[in-house]
PDB file of N, CA and C in Angstrom:
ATOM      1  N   UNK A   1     155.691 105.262  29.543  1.00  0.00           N
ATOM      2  CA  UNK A   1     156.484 104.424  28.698  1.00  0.00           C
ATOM      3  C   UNK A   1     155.516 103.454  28.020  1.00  0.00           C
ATOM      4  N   UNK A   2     155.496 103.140  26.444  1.00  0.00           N
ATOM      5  CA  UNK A   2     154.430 102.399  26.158  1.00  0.00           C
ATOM      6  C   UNK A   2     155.706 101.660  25.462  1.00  0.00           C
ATOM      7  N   UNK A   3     155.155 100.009  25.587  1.00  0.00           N
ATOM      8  CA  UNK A   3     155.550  99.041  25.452  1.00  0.00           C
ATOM      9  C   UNK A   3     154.538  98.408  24.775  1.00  0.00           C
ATOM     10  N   UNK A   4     153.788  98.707  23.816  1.00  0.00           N
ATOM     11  CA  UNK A   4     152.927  97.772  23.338  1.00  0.00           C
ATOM     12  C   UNK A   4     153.197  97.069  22.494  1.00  0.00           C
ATOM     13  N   UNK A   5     152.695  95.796  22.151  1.00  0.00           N
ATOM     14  CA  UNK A   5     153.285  94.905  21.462  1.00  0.00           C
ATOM     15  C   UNK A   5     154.642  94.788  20.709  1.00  0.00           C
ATOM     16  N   UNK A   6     155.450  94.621  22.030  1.00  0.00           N
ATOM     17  CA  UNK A   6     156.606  94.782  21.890  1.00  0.00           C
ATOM     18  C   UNK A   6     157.409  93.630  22.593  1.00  0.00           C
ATOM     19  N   UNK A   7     157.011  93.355  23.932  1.00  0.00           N
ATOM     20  CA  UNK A   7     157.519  92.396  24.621  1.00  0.00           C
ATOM     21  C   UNK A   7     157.677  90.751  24.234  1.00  0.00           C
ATOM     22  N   UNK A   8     156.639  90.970  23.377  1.00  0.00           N
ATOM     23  CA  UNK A   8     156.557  89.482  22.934  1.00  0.00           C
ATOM     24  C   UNK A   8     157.967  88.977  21.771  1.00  0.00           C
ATOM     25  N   UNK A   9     158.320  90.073  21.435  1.00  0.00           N
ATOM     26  CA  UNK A   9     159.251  89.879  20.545  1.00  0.00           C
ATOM     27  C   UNK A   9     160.863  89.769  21.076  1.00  0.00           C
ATOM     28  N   UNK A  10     160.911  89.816  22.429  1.00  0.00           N
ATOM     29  CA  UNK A  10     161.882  90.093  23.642  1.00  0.00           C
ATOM     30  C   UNK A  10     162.178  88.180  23.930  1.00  0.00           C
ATOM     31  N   UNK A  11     162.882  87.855  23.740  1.00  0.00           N
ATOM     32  CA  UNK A  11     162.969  86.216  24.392  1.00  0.00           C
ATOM     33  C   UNK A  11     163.323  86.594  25.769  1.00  0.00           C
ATOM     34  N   UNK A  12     163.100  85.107  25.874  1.00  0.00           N
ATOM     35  CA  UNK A  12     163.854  84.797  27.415  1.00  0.00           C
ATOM     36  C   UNK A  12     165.584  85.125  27.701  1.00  0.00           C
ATOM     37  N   UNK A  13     166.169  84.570  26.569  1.00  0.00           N
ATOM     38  CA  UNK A  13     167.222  85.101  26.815  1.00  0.00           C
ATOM     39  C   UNK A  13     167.623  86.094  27.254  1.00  0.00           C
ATOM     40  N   UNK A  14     167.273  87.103  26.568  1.00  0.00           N
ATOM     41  CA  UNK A  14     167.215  88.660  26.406  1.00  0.00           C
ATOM     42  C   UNK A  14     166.994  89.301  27.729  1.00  0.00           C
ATOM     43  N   UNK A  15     166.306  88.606  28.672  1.00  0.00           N
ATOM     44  CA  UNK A  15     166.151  88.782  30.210  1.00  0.00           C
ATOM     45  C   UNK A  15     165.219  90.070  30.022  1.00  0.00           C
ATOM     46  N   UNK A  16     163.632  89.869  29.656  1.00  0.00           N
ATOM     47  CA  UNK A  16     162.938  90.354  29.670  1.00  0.00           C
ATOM     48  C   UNK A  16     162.643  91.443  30.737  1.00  0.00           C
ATOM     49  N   UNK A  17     162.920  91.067  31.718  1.00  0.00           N
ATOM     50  CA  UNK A  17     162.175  91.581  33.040  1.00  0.00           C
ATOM     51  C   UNK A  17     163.488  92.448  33.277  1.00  0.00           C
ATOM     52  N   UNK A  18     164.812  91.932  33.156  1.00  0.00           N
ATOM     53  CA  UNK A  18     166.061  92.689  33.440  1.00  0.00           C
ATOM     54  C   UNK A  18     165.749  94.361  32.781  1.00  0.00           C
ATOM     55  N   UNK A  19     165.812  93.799  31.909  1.00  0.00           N
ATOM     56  CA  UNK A  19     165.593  94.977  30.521  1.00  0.00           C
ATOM     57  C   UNK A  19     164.303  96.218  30.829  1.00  0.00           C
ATOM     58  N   UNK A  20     163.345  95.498  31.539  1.00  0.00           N
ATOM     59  CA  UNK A  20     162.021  96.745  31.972  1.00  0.00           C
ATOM     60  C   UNK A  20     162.681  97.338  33.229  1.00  0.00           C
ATOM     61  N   UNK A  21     164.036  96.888  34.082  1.00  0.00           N
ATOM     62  CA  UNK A  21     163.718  97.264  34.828  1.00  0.00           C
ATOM     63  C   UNK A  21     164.773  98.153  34.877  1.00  0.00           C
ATOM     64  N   UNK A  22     165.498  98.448  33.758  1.00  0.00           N
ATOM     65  CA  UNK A  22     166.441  98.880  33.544  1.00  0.00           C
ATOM     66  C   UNK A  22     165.934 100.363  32.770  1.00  0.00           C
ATOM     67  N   UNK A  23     164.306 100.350  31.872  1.00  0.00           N
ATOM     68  CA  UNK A  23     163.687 101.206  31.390  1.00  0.00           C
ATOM     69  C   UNK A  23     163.431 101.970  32.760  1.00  0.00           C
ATOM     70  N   UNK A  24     162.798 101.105  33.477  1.00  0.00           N
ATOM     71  CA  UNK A  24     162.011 101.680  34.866  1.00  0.00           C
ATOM     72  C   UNK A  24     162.988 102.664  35.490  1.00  0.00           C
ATOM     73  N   UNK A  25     164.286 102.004  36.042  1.00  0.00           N
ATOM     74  CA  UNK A  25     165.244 102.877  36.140  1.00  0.00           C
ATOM     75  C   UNK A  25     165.656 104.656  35.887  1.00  0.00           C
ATOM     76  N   UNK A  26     165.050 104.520  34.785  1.00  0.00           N
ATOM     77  CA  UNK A  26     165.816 105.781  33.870  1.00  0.00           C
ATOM     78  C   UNK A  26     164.786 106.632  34.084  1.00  0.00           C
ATOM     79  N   UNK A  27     163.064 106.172  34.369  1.00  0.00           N
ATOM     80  CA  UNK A  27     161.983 107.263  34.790  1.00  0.00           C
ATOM     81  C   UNK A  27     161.843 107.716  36.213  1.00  0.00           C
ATOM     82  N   UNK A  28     161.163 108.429  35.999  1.00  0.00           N
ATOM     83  CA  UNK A  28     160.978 109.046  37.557  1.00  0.00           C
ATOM     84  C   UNK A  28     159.499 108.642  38.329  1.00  0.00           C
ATOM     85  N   UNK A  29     159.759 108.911  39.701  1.00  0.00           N
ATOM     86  CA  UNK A  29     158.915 108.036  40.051  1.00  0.00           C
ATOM     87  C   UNK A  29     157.218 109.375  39.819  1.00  0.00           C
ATOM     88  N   UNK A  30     156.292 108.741  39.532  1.00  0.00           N
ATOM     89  CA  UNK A  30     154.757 108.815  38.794  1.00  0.00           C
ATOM     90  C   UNK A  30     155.204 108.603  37.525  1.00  0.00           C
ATOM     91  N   UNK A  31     155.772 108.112  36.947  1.00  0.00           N
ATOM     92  CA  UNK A  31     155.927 107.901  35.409  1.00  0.00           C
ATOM     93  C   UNK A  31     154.987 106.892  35.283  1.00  0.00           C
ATOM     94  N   UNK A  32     154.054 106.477  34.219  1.00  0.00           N
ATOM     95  CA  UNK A  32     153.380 105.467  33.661  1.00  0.00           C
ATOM     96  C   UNK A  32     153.658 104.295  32.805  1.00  0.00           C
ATOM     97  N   UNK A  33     153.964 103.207  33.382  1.00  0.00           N
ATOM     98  CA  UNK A  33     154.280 101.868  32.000  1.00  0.00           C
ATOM     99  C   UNK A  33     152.926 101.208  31.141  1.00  0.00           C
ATOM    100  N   UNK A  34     152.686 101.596  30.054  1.00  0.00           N
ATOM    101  CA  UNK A  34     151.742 100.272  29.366  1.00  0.00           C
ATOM    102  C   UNK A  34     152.074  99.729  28.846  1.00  0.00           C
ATOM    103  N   UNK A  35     151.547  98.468  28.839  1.00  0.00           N
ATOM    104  CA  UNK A  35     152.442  97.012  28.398  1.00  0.00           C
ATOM    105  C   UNK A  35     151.536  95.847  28.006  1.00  0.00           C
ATOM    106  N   UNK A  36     151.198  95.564  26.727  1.00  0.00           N
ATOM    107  CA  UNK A  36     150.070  94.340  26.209  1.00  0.00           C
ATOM    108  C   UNK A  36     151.314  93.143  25.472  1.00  0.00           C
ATOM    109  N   UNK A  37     151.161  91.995  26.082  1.00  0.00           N
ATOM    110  CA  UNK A  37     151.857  91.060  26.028  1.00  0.00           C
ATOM    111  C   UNK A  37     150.724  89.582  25.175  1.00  0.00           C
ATOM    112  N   UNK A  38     151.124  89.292  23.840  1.00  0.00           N
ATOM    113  CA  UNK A  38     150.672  87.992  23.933  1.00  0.00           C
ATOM    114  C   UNK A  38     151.190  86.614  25.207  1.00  0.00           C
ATOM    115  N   UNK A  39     149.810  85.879  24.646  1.00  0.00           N
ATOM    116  CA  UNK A  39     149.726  85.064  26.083  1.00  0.00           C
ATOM    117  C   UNK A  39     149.272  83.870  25.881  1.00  0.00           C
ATOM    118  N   UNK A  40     149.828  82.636  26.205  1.00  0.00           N
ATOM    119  CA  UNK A  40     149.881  81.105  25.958  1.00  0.00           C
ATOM    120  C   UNK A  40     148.626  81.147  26.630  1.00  0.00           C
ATOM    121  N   UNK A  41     147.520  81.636  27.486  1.00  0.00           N
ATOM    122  CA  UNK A  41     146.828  81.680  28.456  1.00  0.00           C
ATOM    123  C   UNK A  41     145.234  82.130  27.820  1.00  0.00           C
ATOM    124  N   UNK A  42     144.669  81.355  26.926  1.00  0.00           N
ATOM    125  CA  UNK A  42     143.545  81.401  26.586  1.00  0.00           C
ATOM    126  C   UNK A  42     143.289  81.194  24.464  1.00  0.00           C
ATOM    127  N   UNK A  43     144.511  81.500  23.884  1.00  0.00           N
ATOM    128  CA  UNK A  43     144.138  80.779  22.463  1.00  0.00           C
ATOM    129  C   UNK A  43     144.631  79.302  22.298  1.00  0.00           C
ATOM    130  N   UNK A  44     144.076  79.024  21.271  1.00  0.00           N
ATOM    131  CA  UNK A  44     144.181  77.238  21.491  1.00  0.00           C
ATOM    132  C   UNK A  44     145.952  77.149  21.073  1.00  0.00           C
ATOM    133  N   UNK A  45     146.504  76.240  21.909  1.00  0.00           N
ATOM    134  CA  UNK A  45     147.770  75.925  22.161  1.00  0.00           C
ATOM    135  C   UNK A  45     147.942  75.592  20.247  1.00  0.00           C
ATOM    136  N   UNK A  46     147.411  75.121  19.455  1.00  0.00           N
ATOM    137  CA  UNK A  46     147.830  74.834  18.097  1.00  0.00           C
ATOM    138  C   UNK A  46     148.164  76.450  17.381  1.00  0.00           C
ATOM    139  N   UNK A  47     147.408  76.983  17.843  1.00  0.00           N
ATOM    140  CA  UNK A  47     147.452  78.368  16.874  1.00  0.00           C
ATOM    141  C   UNK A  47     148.871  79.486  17.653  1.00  0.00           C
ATOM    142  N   UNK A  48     148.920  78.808  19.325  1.00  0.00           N
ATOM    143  CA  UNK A  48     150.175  79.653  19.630  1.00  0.00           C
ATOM    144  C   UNK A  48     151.744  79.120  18.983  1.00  0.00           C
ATOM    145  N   UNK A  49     151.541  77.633  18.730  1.00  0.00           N
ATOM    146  CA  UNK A  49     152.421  76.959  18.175  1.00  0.00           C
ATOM    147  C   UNK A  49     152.714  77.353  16.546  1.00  0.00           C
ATOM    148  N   UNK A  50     151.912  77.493  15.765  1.00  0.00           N
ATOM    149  CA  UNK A  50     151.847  77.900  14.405  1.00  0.00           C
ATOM    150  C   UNK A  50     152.952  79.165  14.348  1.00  0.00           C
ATOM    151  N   UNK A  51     151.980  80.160  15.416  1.00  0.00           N
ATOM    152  CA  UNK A  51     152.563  81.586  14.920  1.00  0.00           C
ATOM    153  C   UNK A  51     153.757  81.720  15.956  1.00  0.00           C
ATOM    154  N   UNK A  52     154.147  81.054  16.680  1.00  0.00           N
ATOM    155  CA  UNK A  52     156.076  80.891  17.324  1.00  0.00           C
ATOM    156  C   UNK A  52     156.524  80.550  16.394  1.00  0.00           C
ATOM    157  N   UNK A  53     156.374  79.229  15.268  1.00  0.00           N
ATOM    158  CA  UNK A  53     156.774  78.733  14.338  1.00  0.00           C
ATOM    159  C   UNK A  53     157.089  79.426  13.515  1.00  0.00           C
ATOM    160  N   UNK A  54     156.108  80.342  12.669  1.00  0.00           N
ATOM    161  CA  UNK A  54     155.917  81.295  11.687  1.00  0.00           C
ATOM    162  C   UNK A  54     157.259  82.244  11.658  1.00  0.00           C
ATOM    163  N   UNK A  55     157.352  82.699  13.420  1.00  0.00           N
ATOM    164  CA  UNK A  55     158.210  83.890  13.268  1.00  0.00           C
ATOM    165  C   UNK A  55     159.884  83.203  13.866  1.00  0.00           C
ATOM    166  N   UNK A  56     159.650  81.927  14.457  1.00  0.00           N
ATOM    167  CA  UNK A  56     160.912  81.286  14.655  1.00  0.00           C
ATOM    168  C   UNK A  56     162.480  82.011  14.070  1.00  0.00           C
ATOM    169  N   UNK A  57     162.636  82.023  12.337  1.00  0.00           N
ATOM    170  CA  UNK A  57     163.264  82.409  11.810  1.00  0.00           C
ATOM    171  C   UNK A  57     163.608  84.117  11.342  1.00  0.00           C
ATOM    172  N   UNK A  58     162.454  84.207  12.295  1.00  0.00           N
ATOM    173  CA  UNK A  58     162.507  86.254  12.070  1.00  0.00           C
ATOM    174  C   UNK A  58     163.781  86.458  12.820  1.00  0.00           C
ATOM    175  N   UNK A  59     163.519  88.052  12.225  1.00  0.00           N
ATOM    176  CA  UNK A  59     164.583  88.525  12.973  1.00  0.00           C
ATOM    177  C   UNK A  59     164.421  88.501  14.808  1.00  0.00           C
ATOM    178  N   UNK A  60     163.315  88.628  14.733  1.00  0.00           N
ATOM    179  CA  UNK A  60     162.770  88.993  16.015  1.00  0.00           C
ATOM    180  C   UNK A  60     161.894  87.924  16.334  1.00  0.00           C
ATOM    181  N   UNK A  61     161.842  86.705  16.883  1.00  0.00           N
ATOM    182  CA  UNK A  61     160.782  85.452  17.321  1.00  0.00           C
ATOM    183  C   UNK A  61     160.166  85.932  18.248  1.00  0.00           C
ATOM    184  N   UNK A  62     159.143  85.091  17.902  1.00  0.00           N
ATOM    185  CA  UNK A  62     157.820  85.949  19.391  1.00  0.00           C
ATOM    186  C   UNK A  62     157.711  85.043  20.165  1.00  0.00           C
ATOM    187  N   UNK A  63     157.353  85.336  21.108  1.00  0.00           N
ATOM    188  CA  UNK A  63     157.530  84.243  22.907  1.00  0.00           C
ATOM    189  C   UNK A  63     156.047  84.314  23.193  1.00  0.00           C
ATOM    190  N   UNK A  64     155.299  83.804  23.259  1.00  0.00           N
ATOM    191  CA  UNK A  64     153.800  83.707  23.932  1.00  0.00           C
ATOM    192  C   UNK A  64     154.473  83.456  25.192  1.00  0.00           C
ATOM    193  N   UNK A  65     153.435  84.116  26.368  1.00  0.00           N
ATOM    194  CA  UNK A  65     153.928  83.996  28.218  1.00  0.00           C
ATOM    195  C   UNK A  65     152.735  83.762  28.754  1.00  0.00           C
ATOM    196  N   UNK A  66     152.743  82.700  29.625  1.00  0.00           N
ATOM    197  CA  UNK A  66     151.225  82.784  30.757  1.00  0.00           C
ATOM    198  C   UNK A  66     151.036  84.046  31.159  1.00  0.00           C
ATOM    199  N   UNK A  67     150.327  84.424  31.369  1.00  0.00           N
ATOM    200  CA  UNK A  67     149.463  85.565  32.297  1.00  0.00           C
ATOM    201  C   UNK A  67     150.513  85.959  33.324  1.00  0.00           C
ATOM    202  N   UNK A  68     150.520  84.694  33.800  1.00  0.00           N
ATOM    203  CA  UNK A  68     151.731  84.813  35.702  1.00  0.00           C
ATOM    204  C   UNK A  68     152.847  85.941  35.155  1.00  0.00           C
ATOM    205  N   UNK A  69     153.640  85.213  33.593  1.00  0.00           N
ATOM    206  CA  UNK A  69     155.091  86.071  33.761  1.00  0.00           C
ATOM    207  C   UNK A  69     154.727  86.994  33.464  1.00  0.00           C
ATOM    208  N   UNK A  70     153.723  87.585  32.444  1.00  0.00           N
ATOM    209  CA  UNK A  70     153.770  89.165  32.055  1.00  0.00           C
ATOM    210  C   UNK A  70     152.874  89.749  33.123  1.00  0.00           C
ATOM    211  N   UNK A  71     152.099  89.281  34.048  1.00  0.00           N
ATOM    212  CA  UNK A  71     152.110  90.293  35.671  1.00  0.00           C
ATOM    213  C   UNK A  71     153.260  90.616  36.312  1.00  0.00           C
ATOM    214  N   UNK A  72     154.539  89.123  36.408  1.00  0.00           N
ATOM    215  CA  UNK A  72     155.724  89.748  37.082  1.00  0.00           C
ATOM    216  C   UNK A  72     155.928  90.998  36.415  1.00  0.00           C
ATOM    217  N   UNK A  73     156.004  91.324  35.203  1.00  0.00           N
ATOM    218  CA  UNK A  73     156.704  92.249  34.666  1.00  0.00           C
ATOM    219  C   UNK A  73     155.867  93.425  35.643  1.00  0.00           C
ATOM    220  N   UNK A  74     155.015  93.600  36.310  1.00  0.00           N
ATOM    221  CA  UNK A  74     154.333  94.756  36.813  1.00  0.00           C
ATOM    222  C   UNK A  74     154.724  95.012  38.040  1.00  0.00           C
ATOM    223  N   UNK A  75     155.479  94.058  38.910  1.00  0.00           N
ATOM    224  CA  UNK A  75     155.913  93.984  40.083  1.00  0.00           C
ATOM    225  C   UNK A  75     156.296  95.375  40.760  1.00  0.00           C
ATOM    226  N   UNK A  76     156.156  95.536  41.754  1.00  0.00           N
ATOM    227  CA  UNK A  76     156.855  97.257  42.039  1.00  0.00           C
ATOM    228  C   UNK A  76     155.713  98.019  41.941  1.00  0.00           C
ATOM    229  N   UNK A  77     155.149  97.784  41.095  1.00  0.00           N
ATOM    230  CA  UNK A  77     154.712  99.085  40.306  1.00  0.00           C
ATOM    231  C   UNK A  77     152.922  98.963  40.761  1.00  0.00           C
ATOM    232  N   UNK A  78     152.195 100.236  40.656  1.00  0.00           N
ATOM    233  CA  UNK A  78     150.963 100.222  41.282  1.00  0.00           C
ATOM    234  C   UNK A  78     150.074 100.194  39.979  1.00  0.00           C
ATOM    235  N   UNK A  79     149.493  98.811  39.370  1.00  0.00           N
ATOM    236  CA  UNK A  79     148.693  98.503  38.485  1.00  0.00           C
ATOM    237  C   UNK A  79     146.990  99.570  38.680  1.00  0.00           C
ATOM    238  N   UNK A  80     146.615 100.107  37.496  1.00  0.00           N
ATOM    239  CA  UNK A  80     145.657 100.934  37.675  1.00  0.00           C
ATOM    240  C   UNK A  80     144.381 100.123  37.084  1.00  0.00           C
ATOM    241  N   UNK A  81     143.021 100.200  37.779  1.00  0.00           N
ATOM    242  CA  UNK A  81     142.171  98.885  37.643  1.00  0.00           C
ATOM    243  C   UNK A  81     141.539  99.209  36.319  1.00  0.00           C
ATOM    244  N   UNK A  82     141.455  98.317  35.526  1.00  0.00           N
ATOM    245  CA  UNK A  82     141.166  97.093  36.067  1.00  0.00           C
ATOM    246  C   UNK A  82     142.028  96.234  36.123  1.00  0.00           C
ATOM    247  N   UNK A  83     143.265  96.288  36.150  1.00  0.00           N
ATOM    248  CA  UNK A  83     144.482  95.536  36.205  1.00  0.00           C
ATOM    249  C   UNK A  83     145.094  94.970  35.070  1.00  0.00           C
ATOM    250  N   UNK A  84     145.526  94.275  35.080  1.00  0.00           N
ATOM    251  CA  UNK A  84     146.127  93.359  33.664  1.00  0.00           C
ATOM    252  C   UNK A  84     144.872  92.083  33.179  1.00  0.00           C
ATOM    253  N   UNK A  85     144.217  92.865  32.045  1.00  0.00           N
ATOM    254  CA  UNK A  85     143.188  92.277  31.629  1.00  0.00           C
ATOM    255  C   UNK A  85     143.425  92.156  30.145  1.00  0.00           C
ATOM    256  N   UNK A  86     142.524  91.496  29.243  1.00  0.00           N
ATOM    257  CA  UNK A  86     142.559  91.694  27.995  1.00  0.00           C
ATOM    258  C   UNK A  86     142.359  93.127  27.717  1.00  0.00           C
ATOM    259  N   UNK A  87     142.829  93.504  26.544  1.00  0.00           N
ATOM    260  CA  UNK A  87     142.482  95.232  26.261  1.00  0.00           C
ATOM    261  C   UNK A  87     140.864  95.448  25.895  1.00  0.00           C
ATOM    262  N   UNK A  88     140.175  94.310  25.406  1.00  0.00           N
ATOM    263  CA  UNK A  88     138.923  94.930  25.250  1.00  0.00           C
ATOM    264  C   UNK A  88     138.046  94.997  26.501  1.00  0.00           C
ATOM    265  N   UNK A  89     138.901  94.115  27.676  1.00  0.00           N
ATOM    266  CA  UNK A  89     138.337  94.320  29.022  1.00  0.00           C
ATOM    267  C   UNK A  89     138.728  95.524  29.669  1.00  0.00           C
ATOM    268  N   UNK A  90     139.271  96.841  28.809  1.00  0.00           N
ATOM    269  CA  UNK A  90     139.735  97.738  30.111  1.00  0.00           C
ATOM    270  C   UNK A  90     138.531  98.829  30.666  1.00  0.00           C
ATOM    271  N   UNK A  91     137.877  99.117  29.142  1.00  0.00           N
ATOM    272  CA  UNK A  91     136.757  99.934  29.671  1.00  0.00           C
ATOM    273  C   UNK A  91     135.438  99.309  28.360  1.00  0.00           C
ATOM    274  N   UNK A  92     134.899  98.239  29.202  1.00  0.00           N
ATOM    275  CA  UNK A  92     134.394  97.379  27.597  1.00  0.00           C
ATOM    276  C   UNK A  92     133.029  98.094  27.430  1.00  0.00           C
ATOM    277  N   UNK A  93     132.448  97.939  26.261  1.00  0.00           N
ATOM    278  CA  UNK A  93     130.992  98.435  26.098  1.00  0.00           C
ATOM    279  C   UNK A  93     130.610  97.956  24.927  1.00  0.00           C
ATOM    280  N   UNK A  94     129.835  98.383  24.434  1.00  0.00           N
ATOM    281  CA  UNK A  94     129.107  97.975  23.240  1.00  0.00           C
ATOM    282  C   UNK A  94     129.291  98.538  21.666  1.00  0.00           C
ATOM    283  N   UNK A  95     130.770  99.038  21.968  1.00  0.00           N
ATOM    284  CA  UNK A  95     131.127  99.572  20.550  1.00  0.00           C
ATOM    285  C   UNK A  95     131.129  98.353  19.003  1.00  0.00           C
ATOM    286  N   UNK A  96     131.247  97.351  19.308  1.00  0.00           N
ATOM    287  CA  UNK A  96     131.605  96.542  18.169  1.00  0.00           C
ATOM    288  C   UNK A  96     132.980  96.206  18.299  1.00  0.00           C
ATOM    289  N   UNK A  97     134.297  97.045  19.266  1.00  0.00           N
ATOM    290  CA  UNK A  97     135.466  96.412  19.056  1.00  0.00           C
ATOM    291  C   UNK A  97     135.760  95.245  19.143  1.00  0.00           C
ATOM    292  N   UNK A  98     136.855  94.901  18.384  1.00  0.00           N
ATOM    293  CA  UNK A  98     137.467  93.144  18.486  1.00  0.00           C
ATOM    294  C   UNK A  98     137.611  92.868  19.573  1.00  0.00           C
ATOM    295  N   UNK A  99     137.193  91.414  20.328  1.00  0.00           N
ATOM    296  CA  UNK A  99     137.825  90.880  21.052  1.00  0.00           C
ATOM    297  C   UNK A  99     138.500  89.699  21.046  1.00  0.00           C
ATOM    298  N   UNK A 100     139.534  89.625  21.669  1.00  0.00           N
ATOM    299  CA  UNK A 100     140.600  88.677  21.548  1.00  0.00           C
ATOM    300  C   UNK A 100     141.332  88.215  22.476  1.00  0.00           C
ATOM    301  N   UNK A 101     141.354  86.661  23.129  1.00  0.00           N
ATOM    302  CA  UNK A 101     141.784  86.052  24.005  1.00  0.00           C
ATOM    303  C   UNK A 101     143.382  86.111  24.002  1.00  0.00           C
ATOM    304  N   UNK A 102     144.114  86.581  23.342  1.00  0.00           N
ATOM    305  CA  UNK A 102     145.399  86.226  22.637  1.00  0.00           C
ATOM    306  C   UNK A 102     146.540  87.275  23.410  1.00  0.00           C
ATOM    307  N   UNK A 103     145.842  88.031  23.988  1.00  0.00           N
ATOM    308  CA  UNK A 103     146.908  89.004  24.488  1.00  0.00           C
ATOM    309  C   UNK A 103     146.370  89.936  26.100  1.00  0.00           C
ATOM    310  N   UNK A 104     147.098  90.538  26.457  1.00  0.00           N
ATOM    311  CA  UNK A 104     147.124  90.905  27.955  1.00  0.00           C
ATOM    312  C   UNK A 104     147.303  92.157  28.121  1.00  0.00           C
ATOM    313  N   UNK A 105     146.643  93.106  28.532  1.00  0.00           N
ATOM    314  CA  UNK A 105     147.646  94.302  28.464  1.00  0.00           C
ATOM    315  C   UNK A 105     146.895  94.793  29.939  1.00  0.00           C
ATOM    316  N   UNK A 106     147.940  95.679  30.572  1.00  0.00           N
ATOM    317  CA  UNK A 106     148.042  97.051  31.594  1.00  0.00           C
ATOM    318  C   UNK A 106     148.275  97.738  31.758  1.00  0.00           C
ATOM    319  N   UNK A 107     148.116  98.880  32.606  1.00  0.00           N
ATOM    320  CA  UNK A 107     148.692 100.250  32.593  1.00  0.00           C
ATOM    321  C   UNK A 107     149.242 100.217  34.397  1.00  0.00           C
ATOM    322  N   UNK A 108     150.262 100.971  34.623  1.00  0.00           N
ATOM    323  CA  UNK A 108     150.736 101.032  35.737  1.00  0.00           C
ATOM    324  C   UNK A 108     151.871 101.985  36.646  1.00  0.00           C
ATOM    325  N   UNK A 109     151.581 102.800  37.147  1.00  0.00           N
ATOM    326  CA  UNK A 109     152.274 103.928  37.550  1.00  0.00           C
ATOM    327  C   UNK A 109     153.573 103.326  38.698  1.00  0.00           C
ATOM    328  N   UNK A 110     154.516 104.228  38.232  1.00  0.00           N
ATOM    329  CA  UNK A 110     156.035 103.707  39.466  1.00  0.00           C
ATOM    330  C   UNK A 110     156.121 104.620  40.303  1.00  0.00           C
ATOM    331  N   UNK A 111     156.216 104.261  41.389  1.00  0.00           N
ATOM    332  CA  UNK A 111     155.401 104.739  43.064  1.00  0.00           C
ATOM    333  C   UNK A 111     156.688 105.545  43.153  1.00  0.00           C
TER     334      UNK A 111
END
């Protein structure tokens, strides 16, 4: 199940975690979740404020989350290493890709 940059657009209301676990539900167990979440948890608090602002009036507002809540979202489930890291931390090297403090992502199989 790929969830990529997707969650962020999910409020609180919306019962984020309800809602994955309701996806989770419907797979079978070895199924795979990936999931990259922006994250209040390393860009400067002015620039997470700007772009909540920005999309406030979208259809869809984006939620920046500490680190902590978008790990709950992994709960259950057997995170594959290197765990919930930045994406350019999953297998990093010396390609030139972007890196960026701004978001979180993991991969994780349901036992």
């Amino acid at each position: 199940m790929l969830l990529v940059a997707l969650f962020h657009f999910i409020q609180d209301t919306e019962d984020p975690a309800g809602l994955l676990a309701q996806f989770l539900d419907a797979v079978p167990s070895g199924s795979y979740l990936v999931l990259s979440h922006l994250t209040t948890d390393g860009p400067p608090a002015e620039g997470v404020a700007r772009t909540e602002a920005a999309y406030r009036d979208a259809t869809s507002p984006m939620t920046f989350r500490p680190r902590a809540t978008i790990a709950s979202f992994f709960d259950g489930l057997d995170l594959v290493e290197p765990g919930l890291v930045r994406p350019w931390q999953w297998h990093p090297g010396d390609d030139g890709s972007p890196r960026t403090e701004w978001l979180y992502g993991g991969v994780a199989r349901k036992p």
